[in-house]
PDB file of N, CA and C in Angstrom:
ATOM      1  N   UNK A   1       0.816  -1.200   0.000  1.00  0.00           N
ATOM      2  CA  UNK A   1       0.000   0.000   0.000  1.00  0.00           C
ATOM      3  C   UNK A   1       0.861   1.266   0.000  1.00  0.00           C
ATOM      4  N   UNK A   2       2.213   1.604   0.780  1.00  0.00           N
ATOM      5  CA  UNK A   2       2.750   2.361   0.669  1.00  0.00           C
ATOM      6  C   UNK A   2       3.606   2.767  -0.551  1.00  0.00           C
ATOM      7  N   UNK A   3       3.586   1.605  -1.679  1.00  0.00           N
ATOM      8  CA  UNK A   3       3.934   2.073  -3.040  1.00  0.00           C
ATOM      9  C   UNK A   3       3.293   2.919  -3.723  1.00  0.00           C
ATOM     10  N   UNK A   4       1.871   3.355  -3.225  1.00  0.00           N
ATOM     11  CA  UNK A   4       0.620   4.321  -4.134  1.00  0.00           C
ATOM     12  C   UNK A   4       0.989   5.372  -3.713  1.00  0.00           C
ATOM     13  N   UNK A   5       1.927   5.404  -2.538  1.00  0.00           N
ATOM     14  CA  UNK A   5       2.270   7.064  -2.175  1.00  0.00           C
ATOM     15  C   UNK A   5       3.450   7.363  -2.960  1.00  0.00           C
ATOM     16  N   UNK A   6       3.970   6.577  -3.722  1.00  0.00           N
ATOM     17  CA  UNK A   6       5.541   6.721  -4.218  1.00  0.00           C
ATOM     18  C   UNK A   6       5.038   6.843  -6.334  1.00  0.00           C
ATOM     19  N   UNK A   7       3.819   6.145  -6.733  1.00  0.00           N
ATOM     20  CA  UNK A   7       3.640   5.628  -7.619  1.00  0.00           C
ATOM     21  C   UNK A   7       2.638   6.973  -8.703  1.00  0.00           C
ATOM     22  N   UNK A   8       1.850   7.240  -7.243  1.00  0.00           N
ATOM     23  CA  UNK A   8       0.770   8.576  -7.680  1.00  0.00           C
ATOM     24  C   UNK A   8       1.492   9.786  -8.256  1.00  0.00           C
ATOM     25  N   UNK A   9       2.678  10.439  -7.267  1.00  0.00           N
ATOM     26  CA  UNK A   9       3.475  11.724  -7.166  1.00  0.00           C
ATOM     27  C   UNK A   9       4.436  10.812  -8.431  1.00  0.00           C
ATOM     28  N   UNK A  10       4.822   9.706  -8.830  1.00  0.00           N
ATOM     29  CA  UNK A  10       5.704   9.980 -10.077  1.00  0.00           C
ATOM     30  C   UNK A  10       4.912   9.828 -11.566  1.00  0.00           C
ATOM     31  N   UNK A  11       3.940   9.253 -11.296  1.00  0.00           N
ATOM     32  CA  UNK A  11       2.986   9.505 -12.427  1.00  0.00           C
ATOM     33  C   UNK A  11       2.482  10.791 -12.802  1.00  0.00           C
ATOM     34  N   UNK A  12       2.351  11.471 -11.917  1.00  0.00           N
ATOM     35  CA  UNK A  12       1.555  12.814 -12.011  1.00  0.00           C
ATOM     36  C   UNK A  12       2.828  13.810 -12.546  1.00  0.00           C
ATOM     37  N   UNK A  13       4.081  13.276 -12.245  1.00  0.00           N
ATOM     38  CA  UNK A  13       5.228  14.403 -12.735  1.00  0.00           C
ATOM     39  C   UNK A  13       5.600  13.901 -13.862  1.00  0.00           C
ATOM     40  N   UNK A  14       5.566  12.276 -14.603  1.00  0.00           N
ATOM     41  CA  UNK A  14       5.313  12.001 -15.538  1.00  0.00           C
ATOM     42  C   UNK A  14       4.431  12.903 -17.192  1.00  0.00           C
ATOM     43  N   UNK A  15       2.663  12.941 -16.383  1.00  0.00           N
ATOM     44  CA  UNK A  15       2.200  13.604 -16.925  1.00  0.00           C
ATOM     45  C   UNK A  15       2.235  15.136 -17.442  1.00  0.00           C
ATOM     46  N   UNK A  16       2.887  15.522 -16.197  1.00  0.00           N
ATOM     47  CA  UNK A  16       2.974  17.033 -16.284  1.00  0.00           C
ATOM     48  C   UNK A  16       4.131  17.305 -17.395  1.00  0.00           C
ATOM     49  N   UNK A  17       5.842  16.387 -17.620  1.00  0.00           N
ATOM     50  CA  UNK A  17       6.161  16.806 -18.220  1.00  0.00           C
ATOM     51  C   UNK A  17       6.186  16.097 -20.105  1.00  0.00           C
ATOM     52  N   UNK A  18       5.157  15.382 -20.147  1.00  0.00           N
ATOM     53  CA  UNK A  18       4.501  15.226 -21.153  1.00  0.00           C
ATOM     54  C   UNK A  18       3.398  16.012 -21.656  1.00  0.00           C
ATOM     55  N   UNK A  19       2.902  16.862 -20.895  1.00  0.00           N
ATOM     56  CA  UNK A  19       2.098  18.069 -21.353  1.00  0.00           C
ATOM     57  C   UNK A  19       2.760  18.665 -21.732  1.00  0.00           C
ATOM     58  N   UNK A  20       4.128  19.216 -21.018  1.00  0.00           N
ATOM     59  CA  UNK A  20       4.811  20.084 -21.269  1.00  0.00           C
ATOM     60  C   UNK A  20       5.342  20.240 -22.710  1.00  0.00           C
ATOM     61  N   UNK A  21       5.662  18.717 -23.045  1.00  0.00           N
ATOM     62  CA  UNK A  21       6.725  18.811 -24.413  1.00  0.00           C
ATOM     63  C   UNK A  21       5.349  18.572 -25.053  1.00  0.00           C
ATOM     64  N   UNK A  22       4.018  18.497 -25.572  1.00  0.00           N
ATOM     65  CA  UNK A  22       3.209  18.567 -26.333  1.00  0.00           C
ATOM     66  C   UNK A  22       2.693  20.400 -26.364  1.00  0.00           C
ATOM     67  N   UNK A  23       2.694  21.424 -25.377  1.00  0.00           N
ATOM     68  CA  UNK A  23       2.324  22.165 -25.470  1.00  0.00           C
ATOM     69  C   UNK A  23       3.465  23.321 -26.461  1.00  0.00           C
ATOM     70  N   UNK A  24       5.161  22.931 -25.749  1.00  0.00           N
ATOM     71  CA  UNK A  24       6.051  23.467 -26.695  1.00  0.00           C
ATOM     72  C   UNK A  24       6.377  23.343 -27.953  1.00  0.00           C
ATOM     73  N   UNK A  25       6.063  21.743 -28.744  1.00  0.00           N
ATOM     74  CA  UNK A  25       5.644  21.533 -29.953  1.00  0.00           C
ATOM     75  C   UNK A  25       4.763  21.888 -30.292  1.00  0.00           C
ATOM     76  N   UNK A  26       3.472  22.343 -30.149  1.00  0.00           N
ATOM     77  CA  UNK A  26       2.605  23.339 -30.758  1.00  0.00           C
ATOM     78  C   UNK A  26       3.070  24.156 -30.834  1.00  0.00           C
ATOM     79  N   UNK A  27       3.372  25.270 -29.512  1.00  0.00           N
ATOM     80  CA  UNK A  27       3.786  26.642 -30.026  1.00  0.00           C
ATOM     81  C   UNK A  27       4.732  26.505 -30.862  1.00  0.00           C
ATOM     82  N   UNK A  28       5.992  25.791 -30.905  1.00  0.00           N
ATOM     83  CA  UNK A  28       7.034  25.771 -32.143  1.00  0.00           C
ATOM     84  C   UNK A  28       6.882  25.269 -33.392  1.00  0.00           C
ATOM     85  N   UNK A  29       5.567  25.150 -33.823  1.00  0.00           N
ATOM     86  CA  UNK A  29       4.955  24.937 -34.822  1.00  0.00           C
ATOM     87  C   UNK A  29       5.187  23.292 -35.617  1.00  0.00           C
ATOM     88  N   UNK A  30       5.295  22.384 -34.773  1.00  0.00           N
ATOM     89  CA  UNK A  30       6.046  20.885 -35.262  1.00  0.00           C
ATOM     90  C   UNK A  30       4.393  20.646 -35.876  1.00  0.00           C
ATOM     91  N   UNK A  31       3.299  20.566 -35.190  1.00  0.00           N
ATOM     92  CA  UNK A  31       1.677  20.015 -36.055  1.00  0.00           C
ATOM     93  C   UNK A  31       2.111  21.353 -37.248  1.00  0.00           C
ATOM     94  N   UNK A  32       2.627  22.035 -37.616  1.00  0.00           N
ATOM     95  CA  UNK A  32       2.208  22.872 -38.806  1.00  0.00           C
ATOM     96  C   UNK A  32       1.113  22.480 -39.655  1.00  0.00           C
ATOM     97  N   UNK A  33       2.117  21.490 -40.838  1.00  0.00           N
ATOM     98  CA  UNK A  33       1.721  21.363 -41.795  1.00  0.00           C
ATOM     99  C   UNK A  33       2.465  20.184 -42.119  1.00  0.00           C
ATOM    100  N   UNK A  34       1.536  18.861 -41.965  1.00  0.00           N
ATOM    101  CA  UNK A  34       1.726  17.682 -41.626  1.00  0.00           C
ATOM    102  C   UNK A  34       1.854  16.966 -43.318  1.00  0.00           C
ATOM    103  N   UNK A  35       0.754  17.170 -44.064  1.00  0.00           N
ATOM    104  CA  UNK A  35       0.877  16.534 -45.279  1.00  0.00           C
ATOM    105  C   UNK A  35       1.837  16.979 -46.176  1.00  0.00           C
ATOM    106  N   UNK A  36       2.916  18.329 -46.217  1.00  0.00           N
ATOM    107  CA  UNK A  36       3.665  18.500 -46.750  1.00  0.00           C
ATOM    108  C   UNK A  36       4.704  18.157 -46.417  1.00  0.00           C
ATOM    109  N   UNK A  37       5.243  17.186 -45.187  1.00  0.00           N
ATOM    110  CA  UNK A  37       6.596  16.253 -44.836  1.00  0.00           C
ATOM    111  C   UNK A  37       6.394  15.634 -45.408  1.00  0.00           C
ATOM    112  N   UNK A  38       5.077  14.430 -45.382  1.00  0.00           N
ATOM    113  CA  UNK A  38       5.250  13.810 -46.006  1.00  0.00           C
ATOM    114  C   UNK A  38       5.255  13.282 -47.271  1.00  0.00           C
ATOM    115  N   UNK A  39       4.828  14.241 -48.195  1.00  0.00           N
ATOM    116  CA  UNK A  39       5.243  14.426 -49.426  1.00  0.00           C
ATOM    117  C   UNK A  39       6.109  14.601 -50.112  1.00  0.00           C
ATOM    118  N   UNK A  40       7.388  15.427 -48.695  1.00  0.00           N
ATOM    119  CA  UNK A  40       8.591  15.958 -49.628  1.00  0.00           C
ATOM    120  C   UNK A  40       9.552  15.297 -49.928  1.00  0.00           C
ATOM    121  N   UNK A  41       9.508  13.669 -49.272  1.00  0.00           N
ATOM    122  CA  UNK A  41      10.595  12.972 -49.825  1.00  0.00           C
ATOM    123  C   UNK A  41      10.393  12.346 -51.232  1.00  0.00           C
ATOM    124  N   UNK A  42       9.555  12.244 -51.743  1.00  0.00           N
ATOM    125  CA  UNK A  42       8.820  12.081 -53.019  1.00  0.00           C
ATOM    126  C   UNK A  42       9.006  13.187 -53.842  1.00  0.00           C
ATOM    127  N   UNK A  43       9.483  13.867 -53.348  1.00  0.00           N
ATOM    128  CA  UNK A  43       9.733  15.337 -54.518  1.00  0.00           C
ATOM    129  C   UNK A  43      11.346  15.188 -54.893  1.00  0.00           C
ATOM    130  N   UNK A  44      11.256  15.723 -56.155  1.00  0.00           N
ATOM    131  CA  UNK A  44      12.822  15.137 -56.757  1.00  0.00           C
ATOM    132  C   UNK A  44      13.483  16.845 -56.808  1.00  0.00           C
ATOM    133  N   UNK A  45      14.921  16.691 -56.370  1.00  0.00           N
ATOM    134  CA  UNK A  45      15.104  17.724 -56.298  1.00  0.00           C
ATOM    135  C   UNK A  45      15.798  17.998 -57.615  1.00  0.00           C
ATOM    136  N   UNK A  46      15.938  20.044 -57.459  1.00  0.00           N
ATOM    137  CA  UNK A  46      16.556  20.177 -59.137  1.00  0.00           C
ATOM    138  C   UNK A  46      17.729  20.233 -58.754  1.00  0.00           C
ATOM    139  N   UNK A  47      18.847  19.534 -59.731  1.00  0.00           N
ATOM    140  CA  UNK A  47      19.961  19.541 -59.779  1.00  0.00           C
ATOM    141  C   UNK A  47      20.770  20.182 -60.704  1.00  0.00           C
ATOM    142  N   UNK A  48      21.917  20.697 -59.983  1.00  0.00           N
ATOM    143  CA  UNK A  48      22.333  21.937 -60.607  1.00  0.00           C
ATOM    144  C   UNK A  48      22.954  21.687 -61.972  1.00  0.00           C
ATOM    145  N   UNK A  49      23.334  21.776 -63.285  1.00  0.00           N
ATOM    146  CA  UNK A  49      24.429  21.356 -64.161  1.00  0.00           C
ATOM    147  C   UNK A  49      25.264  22.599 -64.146  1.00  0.00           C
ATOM    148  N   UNK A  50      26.932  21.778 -63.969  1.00  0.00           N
ATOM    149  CA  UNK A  50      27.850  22.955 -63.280  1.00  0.00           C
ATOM    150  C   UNK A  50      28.083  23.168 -64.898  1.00  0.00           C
ATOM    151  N   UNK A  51      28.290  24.803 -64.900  1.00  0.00           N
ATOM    152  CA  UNK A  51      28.628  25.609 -66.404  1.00  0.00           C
ATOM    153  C   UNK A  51      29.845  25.271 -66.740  1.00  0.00           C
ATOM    154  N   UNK A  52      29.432  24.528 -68.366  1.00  0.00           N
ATOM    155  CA  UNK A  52      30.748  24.245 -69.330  1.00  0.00           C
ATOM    156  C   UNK A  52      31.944  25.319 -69.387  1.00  0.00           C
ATOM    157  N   UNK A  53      32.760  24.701 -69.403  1.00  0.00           N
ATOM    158  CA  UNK A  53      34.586  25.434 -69.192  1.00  0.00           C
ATOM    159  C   UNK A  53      34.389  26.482 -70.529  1.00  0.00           C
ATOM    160  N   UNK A  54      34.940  27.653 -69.871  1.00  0.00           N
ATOM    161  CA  UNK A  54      34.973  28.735 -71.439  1.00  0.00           C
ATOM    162  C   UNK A  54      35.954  28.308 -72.350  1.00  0.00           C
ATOM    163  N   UNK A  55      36.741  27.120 -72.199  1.00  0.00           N
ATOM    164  CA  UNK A  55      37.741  26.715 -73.198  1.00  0.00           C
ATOM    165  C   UNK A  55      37.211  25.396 -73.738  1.00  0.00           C
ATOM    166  N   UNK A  56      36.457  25.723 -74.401  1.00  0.00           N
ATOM    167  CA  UNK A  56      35.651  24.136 -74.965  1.00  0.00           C
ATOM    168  C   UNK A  56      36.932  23.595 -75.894  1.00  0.00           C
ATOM    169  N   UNK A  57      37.510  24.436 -76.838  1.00  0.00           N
ATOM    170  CA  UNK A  57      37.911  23.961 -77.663  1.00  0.00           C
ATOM    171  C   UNK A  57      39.121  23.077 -77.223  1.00  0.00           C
ATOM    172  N   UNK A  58      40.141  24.028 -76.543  1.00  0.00           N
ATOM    173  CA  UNK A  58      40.865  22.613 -76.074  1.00  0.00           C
ATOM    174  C   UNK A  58      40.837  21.689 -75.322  1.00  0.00           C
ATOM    175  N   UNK A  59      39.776  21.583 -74.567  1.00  0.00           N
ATOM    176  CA  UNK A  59      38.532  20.671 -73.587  1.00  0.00           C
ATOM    177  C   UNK A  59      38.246  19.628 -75.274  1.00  0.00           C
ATOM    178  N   UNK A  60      37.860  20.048 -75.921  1.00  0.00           N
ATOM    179  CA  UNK A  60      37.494  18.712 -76.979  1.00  0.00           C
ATOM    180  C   UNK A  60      38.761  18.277 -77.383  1.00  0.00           C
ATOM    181  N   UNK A  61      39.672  18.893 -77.505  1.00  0.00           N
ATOM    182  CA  UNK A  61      41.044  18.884 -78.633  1.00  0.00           C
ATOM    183  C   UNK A  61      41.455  17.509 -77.380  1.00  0.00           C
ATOM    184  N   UNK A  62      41.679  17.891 -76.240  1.00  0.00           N
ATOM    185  CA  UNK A  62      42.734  17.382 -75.137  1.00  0.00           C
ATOM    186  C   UNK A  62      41.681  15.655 -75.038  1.00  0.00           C
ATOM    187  N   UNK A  63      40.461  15.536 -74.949  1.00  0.00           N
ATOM    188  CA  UNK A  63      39.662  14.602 -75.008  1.00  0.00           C
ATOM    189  C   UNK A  63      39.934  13.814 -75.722  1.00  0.00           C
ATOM    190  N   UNK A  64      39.422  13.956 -77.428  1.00  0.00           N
ATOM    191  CA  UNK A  64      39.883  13.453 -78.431  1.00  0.00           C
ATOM    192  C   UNK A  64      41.598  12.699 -78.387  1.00  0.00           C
ATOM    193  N   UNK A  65      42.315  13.563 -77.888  1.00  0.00           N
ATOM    194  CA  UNK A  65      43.777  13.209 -77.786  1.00  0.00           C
ATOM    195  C   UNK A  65      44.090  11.785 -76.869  1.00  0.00           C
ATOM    196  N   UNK A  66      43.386  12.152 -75.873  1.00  0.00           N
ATOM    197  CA  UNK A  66      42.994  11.062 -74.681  1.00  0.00           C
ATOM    198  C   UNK A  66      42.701   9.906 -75.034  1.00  0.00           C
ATOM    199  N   UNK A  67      41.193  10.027 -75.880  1.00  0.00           N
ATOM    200  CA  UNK A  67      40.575   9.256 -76.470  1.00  0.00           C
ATOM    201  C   UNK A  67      41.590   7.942 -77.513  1.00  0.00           C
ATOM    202  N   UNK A  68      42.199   9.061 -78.401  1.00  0.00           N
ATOM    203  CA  UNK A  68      43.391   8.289 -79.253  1.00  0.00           C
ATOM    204  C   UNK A  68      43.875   7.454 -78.285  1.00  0.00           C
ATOM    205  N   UNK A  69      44.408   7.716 -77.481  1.00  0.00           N
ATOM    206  CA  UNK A  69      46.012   7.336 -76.851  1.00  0.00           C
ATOM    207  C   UNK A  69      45.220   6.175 -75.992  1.00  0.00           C
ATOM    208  N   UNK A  70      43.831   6.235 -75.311  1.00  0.00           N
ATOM    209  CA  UNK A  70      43.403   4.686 -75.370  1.00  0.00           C
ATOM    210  C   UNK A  70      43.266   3.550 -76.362  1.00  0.00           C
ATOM    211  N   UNK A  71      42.637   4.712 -77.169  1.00  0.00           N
ATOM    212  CA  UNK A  71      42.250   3.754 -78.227  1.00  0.00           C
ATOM    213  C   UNK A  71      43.834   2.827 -78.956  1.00  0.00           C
ATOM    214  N   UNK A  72      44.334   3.617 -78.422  1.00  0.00           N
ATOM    215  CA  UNK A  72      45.712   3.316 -79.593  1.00  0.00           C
ATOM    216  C   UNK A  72      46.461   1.972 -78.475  1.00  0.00           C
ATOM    217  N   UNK A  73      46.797   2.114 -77.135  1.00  0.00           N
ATOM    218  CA  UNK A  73      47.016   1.301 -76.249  1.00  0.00           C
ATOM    219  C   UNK A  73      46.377  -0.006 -76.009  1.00  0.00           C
ATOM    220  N   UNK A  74      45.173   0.272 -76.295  1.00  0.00           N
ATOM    221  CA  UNK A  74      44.149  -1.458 -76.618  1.00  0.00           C
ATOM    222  C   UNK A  74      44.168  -1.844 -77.590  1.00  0.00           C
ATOM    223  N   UNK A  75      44.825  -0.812 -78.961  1.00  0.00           N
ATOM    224  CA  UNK A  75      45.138  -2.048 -79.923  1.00  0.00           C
ATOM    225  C   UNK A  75      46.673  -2.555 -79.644  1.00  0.00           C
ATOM    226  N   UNK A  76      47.326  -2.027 -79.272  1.00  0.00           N
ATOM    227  CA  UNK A  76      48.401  -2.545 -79.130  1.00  0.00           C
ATOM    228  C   UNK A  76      48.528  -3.521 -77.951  1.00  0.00           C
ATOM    229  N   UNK A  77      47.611  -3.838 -77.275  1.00  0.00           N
ATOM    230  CA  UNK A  77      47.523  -4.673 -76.178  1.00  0.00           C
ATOM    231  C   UNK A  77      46.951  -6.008 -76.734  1.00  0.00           C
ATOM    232  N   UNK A  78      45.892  -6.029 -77.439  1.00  0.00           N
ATOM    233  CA  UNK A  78      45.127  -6.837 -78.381  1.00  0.00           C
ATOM    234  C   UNK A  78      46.065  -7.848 -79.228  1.00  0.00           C
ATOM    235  N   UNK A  79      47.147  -6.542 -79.701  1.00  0.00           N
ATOM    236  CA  UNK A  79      48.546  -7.469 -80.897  1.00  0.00           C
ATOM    237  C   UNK A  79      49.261  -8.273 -80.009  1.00  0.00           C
ATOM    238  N   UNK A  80      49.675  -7.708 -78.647  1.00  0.00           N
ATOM    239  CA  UNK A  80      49.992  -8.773 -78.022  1.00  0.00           C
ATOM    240  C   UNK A  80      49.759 -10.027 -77.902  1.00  0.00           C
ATOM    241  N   UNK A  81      48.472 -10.208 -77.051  1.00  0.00           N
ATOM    242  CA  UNK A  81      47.986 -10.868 -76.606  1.00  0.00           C
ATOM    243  C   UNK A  81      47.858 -12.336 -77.619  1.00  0.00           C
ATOM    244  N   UNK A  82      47.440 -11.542 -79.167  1.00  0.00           N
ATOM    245  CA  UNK A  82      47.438 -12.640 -80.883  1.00  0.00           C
ATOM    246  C   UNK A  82      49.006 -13.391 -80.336  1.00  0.00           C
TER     247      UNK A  82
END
């Protein structure tokens, strides 16, 4: 019986500070606007495309060059291999 004197007073401070954190989430606006969380992970975001180099031309020239010098290394890897 003397546990209801120990059990009442921690329940009741229980409650009180569960009011508490429901009354500060209202005022801080957490119920706002409930159906737009959960919508927003479903929303695709825009992604930026970072702006092409003002030197395209030797940006293609240096590519192409690249390009060769694989291309040219796998055939010569290929003759090996025959």
């Amino acid at each position: 019986m003397e546990i209801v004197f120990i059990l009442i007073p921690v329940s009741l401070v229980i409650v009180v500070i569960a009011l508490w954190a429901f009354v500060w989430s209202v005022r801080n606006d957490q119920y706002d606007d409930l159906e737009k969380e959960a919508y927003r992970i479903l929303i695709d975001e825009e992604i930026e495309i970072p702006h092409p180099p003002t030197n395209q031309d030797t940006d293609v020239k240096n590519t192409m060059q690249d390009q060769d010098r694989i291309e040219g290394s796998s055939i010569k890897q290929s003759r090996r291999t025959v």
